[in-house]
N, C-alpha and C. Protein backbone atom coordinates (compact mmCIF):
# COMPACT_ATOMS: atom_id res chain seq x y z
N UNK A 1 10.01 -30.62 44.70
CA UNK A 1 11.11 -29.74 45.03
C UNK A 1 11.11 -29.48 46.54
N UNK A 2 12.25 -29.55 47.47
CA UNK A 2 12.35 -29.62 48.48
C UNK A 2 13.37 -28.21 48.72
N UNK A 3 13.01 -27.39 49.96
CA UNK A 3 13.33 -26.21 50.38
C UNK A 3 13.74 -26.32 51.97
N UNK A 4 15.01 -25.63 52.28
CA UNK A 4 15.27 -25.42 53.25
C UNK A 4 15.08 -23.35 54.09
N UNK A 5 14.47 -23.83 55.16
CA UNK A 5 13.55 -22.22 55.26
C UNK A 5 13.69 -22.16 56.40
N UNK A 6 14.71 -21.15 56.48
CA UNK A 6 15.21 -20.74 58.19
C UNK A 6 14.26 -18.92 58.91
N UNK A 7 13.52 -18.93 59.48
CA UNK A 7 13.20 -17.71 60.06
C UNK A 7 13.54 -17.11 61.25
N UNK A 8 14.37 -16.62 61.90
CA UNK A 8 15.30 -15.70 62.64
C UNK A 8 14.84 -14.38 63.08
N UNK A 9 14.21 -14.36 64.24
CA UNK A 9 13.50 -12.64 64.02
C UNK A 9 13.22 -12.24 65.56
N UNK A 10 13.27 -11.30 66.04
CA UNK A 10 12.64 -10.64 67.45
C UNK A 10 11.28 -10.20 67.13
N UNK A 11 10.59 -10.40 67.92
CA UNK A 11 9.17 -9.94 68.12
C UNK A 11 9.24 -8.48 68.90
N UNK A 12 8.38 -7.33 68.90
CA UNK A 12 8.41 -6.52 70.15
C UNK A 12 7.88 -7.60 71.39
N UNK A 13 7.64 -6.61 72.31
CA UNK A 13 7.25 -7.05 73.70
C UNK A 13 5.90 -7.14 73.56
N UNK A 14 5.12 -5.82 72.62
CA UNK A 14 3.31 -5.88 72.33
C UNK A 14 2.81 -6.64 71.69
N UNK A 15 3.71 -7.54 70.93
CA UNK A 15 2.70 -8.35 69.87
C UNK A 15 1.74 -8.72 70.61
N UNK A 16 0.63 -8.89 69.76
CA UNK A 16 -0.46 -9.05 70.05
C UNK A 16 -0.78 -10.75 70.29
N UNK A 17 -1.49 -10.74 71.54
CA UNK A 17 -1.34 -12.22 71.72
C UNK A 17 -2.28 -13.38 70.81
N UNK A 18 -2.41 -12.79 69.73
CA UNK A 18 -3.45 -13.70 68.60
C UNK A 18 -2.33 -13.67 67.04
N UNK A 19 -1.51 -12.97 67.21
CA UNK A 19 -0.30 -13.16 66.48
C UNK A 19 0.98 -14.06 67.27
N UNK A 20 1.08 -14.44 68.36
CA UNK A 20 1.95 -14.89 69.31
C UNK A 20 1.06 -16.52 69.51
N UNK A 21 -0.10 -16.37 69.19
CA UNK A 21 -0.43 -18.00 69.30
C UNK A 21 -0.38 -18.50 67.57
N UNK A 22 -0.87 -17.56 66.80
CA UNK A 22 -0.48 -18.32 65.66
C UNK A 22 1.00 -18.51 64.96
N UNK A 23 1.81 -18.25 65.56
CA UNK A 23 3.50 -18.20 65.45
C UNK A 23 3.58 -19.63 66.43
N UNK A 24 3.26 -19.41 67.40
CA UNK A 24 3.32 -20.80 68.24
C UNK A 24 2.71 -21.89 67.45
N UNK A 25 1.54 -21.63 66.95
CA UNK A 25 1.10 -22.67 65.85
C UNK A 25 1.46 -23.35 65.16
N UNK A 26 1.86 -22.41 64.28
CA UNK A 26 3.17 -22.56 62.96
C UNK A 26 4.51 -22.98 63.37
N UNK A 27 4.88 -22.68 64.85
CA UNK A 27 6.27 -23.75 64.89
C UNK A 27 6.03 -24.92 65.69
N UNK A 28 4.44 -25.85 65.57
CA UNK A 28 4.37 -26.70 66.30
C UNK A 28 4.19 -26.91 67.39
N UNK A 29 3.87 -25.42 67.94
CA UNK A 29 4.34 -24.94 70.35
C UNK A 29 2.73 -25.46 70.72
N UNK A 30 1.94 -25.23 69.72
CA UNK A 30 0.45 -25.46 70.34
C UNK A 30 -0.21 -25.99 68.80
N UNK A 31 -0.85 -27.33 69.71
CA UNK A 31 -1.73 -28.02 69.20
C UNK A 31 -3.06 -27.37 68.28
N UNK A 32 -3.11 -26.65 68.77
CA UNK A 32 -5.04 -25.75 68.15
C UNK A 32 -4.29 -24.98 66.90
N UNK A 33 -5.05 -24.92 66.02
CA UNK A 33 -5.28 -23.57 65.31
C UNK A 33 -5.79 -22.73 65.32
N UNK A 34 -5.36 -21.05 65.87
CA UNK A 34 -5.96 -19.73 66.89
C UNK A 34 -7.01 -19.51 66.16
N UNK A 35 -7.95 -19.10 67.02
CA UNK A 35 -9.41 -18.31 66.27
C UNK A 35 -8.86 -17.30 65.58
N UNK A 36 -9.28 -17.32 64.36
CA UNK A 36 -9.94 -16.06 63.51
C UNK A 36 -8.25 -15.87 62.42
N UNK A 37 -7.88 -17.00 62.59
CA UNK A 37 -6.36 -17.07 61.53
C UNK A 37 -7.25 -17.80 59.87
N UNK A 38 -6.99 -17.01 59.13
CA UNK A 38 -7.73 -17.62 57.73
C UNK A 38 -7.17 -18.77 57.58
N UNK A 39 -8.29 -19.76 57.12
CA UNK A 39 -7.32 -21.12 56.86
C UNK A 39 -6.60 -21.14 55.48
N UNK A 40 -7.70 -20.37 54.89
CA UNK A 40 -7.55 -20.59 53.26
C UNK A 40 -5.69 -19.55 53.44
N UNK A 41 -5.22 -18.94 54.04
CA UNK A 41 -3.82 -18.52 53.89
C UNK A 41 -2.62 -19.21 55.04
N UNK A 42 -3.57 -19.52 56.17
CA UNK A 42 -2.82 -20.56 57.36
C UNK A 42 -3.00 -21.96 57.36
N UNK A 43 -3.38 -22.82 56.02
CA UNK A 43 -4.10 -23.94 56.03
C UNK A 43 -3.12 -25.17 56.98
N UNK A 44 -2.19 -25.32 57.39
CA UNK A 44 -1.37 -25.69 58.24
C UNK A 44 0.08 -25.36 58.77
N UNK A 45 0.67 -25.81 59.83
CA UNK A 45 1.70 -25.18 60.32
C UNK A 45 2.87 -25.51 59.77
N UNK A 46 3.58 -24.36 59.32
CA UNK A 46 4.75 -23.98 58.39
C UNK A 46 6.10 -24.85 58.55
N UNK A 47 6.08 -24.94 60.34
CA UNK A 47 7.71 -25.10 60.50
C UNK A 47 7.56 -26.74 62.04
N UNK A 48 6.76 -27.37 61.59
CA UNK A 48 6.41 -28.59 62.13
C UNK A 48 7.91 -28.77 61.95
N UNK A 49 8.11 -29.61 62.85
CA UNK A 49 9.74 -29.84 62.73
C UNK A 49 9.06 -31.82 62.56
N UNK A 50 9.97 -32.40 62.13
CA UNK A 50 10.19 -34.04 61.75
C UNK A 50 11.16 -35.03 61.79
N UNK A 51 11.29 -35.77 62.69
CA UNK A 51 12.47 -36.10 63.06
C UNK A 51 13.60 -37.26 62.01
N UNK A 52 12.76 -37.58 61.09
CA UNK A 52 13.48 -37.98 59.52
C UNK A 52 13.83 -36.71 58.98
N UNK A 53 14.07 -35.66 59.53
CA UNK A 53 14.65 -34.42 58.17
C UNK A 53 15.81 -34.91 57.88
N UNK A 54 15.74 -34.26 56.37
CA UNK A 54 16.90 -34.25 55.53
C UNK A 54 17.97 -33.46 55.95
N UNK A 55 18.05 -32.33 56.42
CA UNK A 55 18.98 -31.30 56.90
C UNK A 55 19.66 -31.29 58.01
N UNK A 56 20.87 -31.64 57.97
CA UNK A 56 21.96 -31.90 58.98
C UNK A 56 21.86 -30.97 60.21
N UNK A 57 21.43 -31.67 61.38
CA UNK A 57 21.05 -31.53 62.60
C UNK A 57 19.18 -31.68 63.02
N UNK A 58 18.85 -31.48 61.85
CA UNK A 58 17.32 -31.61 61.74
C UNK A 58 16.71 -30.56 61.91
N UNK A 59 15.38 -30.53 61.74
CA UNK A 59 14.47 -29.55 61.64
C UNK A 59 14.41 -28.73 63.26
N UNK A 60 14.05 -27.42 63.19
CA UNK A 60 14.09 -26.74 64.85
C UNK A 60 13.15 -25.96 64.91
N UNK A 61 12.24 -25.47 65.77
CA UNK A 61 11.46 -24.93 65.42
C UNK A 61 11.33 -24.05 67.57
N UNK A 62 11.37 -22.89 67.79
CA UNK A 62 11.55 -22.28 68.99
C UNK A 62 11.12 -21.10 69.41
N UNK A 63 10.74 -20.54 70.30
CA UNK A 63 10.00 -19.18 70.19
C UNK A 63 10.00 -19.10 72.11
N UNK A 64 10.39 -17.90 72.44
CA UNK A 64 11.20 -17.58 74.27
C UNK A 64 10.71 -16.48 74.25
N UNK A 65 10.94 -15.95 75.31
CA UNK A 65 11.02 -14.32 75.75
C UNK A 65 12.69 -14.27 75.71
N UNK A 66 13.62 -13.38 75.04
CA UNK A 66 14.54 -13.08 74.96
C UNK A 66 15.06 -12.11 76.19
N UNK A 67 16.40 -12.24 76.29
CA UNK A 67 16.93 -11.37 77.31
C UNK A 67 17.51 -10.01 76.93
N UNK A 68 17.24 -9.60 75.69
CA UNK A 68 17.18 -8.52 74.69
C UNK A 68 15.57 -7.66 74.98
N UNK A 69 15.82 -6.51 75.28
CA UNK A 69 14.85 -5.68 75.51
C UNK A 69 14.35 -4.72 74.47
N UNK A 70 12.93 -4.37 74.13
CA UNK A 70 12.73 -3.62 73.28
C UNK A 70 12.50 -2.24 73.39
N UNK A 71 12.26 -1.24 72.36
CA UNK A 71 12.14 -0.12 72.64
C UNK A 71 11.29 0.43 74.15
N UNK A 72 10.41 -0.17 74.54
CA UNK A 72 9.34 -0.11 75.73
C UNK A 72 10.35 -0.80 76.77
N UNK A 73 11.56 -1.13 76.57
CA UNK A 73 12.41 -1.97 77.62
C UNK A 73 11.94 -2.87 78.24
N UNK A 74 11.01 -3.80 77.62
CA UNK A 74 10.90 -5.54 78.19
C UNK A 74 11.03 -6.21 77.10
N UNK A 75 11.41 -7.75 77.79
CA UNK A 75 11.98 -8.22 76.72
C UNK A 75 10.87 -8.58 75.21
N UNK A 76 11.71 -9.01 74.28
CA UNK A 76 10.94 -8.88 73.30
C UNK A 76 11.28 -10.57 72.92
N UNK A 77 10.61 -11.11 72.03
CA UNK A 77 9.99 -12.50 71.71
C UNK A 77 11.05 -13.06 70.71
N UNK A 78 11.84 -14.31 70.82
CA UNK A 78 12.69 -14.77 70.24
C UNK A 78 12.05 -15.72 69.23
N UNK A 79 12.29 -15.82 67.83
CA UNK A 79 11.35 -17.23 67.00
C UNK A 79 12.57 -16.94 65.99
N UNK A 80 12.52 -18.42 66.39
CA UNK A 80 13.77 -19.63 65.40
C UNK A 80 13.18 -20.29 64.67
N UNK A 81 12.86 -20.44 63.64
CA UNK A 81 12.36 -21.97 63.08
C UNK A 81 13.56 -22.74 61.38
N UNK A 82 13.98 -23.69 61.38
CA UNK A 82 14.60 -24.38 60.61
C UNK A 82 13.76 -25.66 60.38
N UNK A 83 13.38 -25.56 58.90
CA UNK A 83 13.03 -26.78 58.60
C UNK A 83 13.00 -26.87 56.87
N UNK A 84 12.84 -27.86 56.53
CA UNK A 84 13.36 -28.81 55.29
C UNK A 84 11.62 -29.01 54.83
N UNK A 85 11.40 -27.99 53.76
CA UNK A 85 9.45 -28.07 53.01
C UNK A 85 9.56 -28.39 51.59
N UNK A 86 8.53 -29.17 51.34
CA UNK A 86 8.19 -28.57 50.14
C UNK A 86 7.64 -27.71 49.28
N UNK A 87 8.06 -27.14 48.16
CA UNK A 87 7.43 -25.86 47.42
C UNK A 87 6.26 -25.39 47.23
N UNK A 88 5.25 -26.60 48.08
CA UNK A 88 3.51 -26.48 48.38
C UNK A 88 3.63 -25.26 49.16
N UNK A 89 4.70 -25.09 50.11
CA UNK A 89 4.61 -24.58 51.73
C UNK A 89 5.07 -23.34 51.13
N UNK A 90 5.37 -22.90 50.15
CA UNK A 90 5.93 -21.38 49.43
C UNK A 90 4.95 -20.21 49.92
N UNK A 91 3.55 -20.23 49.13
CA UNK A 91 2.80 -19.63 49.60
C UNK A 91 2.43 -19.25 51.22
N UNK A 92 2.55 -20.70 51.76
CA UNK A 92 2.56 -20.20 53.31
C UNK A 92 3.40 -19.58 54.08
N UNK A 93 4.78 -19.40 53.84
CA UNK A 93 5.75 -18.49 53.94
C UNK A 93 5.27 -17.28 54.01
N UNK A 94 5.04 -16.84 52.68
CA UNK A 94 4.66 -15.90 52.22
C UNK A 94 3.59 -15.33 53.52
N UNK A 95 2.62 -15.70 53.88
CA UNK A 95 1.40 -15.70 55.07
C UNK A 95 2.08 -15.42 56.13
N UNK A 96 3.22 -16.46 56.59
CA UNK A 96 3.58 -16.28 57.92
C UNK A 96 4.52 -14.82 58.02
N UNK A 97 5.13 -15.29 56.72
CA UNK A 97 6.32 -13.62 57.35
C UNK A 97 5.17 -12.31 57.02
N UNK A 98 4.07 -11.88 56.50
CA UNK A 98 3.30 -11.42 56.19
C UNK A 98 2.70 -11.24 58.03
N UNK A 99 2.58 -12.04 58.38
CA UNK A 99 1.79 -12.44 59.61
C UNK A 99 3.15 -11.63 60.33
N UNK A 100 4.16 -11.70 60.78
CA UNK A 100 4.93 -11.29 62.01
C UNK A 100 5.81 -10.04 61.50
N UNK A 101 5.53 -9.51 59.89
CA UNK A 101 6.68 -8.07 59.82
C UNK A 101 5.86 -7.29 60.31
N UNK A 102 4.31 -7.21 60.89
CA UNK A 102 4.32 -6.05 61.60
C UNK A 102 4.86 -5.83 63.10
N UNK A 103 5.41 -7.15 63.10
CA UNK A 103 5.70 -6.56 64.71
C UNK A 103 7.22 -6.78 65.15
N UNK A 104 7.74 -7.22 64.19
CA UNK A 104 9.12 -6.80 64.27
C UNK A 104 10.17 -5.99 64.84
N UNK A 105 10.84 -6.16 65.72
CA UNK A 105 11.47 -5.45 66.98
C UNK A 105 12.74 -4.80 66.21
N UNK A 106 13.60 -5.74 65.67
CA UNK A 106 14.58 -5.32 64.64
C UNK A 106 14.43 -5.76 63.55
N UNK A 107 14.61 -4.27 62.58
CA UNK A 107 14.97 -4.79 61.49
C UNK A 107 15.62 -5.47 60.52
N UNK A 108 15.76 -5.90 59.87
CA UNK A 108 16.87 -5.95 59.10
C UNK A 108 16.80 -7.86 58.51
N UNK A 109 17.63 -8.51 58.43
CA UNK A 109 17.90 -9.85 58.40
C UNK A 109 16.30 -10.54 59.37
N UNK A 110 15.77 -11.37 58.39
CA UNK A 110 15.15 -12.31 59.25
C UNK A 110 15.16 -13.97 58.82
N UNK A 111 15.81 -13.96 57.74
CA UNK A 111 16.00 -15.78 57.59
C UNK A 111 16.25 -15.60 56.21
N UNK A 112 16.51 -16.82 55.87
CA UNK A 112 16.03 -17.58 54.13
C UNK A 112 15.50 -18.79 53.37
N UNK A 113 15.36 -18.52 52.31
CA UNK A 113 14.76 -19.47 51.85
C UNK A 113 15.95 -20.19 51.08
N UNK A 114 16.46 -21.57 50.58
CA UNK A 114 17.00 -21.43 49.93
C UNK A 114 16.62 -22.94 49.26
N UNK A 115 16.50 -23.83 47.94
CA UNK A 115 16.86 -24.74 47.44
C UNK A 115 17.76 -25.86 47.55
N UNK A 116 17.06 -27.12 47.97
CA UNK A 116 18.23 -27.88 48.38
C UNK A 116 18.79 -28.41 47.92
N UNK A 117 19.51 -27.50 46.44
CA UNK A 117 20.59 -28.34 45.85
C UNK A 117 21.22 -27.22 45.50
N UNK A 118 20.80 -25.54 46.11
CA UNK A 118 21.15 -24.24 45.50
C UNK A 118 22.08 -24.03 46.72
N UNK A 119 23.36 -23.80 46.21
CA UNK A 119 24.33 -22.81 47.32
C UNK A 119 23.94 -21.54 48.07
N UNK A 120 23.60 -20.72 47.64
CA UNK A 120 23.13 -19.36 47.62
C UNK A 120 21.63 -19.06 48.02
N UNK A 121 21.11 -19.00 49.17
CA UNK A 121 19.68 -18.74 49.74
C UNK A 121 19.51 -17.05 49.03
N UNK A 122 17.73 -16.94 49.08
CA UNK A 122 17.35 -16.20 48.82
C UNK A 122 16.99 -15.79 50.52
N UNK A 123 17.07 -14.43 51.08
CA UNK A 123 16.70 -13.84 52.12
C UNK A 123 16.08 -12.71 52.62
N UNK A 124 15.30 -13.10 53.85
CA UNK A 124 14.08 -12.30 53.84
C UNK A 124 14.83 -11.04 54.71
N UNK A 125 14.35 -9.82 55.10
CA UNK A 125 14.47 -8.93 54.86
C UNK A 125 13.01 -8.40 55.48
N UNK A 126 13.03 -7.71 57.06
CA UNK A 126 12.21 -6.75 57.75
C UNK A 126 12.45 -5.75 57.49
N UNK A 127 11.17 -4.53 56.85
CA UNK A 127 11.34 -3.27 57.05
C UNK A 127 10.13 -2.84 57.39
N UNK A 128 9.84 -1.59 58.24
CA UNK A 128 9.28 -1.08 58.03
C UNK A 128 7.61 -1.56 57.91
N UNK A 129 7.35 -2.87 58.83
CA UNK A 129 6.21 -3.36 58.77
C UNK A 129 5.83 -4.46 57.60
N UNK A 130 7.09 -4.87 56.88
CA UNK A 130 7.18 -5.28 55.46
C UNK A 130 8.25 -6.49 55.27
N UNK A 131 8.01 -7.14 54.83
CA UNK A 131 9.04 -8.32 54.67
C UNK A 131 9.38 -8.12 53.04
N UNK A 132 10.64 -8.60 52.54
CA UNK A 132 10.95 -8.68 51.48
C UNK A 132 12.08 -10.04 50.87
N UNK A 133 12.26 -10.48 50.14
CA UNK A 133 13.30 -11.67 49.60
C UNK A 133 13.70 -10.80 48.76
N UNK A 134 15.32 -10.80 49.21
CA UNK A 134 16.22 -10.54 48.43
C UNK A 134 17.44 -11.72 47.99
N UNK A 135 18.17 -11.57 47.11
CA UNK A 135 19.48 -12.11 46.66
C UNK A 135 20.38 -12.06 47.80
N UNK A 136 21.61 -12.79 48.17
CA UNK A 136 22.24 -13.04 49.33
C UNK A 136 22.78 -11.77 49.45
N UNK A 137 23.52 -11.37 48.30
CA UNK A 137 24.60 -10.03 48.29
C UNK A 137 23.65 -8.78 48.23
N UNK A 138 22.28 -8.64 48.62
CA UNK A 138 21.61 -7.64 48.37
C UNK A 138 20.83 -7.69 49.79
N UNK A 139 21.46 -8.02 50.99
CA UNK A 139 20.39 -8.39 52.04
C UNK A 139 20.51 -7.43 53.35
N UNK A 140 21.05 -6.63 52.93
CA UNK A 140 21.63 -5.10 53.57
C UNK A 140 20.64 -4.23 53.35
């Protein structure tokens, strides 16, 4: 079963720079895997992009300092990633958004997951230090 898994999210400005290399990890930005990231829940990087993807325009995977400022008024950390997994990579999802809702600048909308033969993505959902998957019409 093959999954298309978009993550969309601002970082604050503080993340911590051992959460900011394993995000870089996971979208392919750096070669190493960061000290002290569990393997047994990070066992490889999530959003490797591949240039045979299935998904029209292909896999993307990106992470900037944004020109959007955070509560502390500097800018805060931009991460894009689009890519086309299989349902092995479920659980690691699970790890990564686990890994970046604590530091979440805005809430609200941060990507989805959806089936690539399903119309309707399931979507994740920052609160409060907390990530959640909801239904499309429930992502408010």
């Amino acid at each position: 079963e093959h999954y298309e898994i978009v993550l969309s999210c601002f970082l604050r400005s503080d993340t911590p720079e051992a959460e900011l290399a394993a995000c870089r990890w996971h979208l392919g930005l750096d070669s190493d895997c960061p000290e002290g990231l569990d393997e047994e829940e990070h066992p490889w990087p999530l959003f490797l992009t591949y240039p045979g993807s299935e998904l029209p325009g292909g896999d993307m995977a990106t992470m900037r300092r944004s020109e959007r400022v955070d509560e502390l008024g500097r800018p805060m950390w931009e991460v894009f990633a689009r890519n086309y997994s299989v349902d092995d990579n479920l659980p690691l999802l699970d790890a990564v958004l686990a890994l970046v809702a604590p530091h979440i600048a805005v809430p609200g909308y941060g990507g989805y997951l959806r089936h690539e033969h399903d119309t309707e993505p399931t979507v994740f959902v920052f609160r409060d230090a907390h990530y959640a998957q909801v239904p499309l019409g429930q992502a408010r």
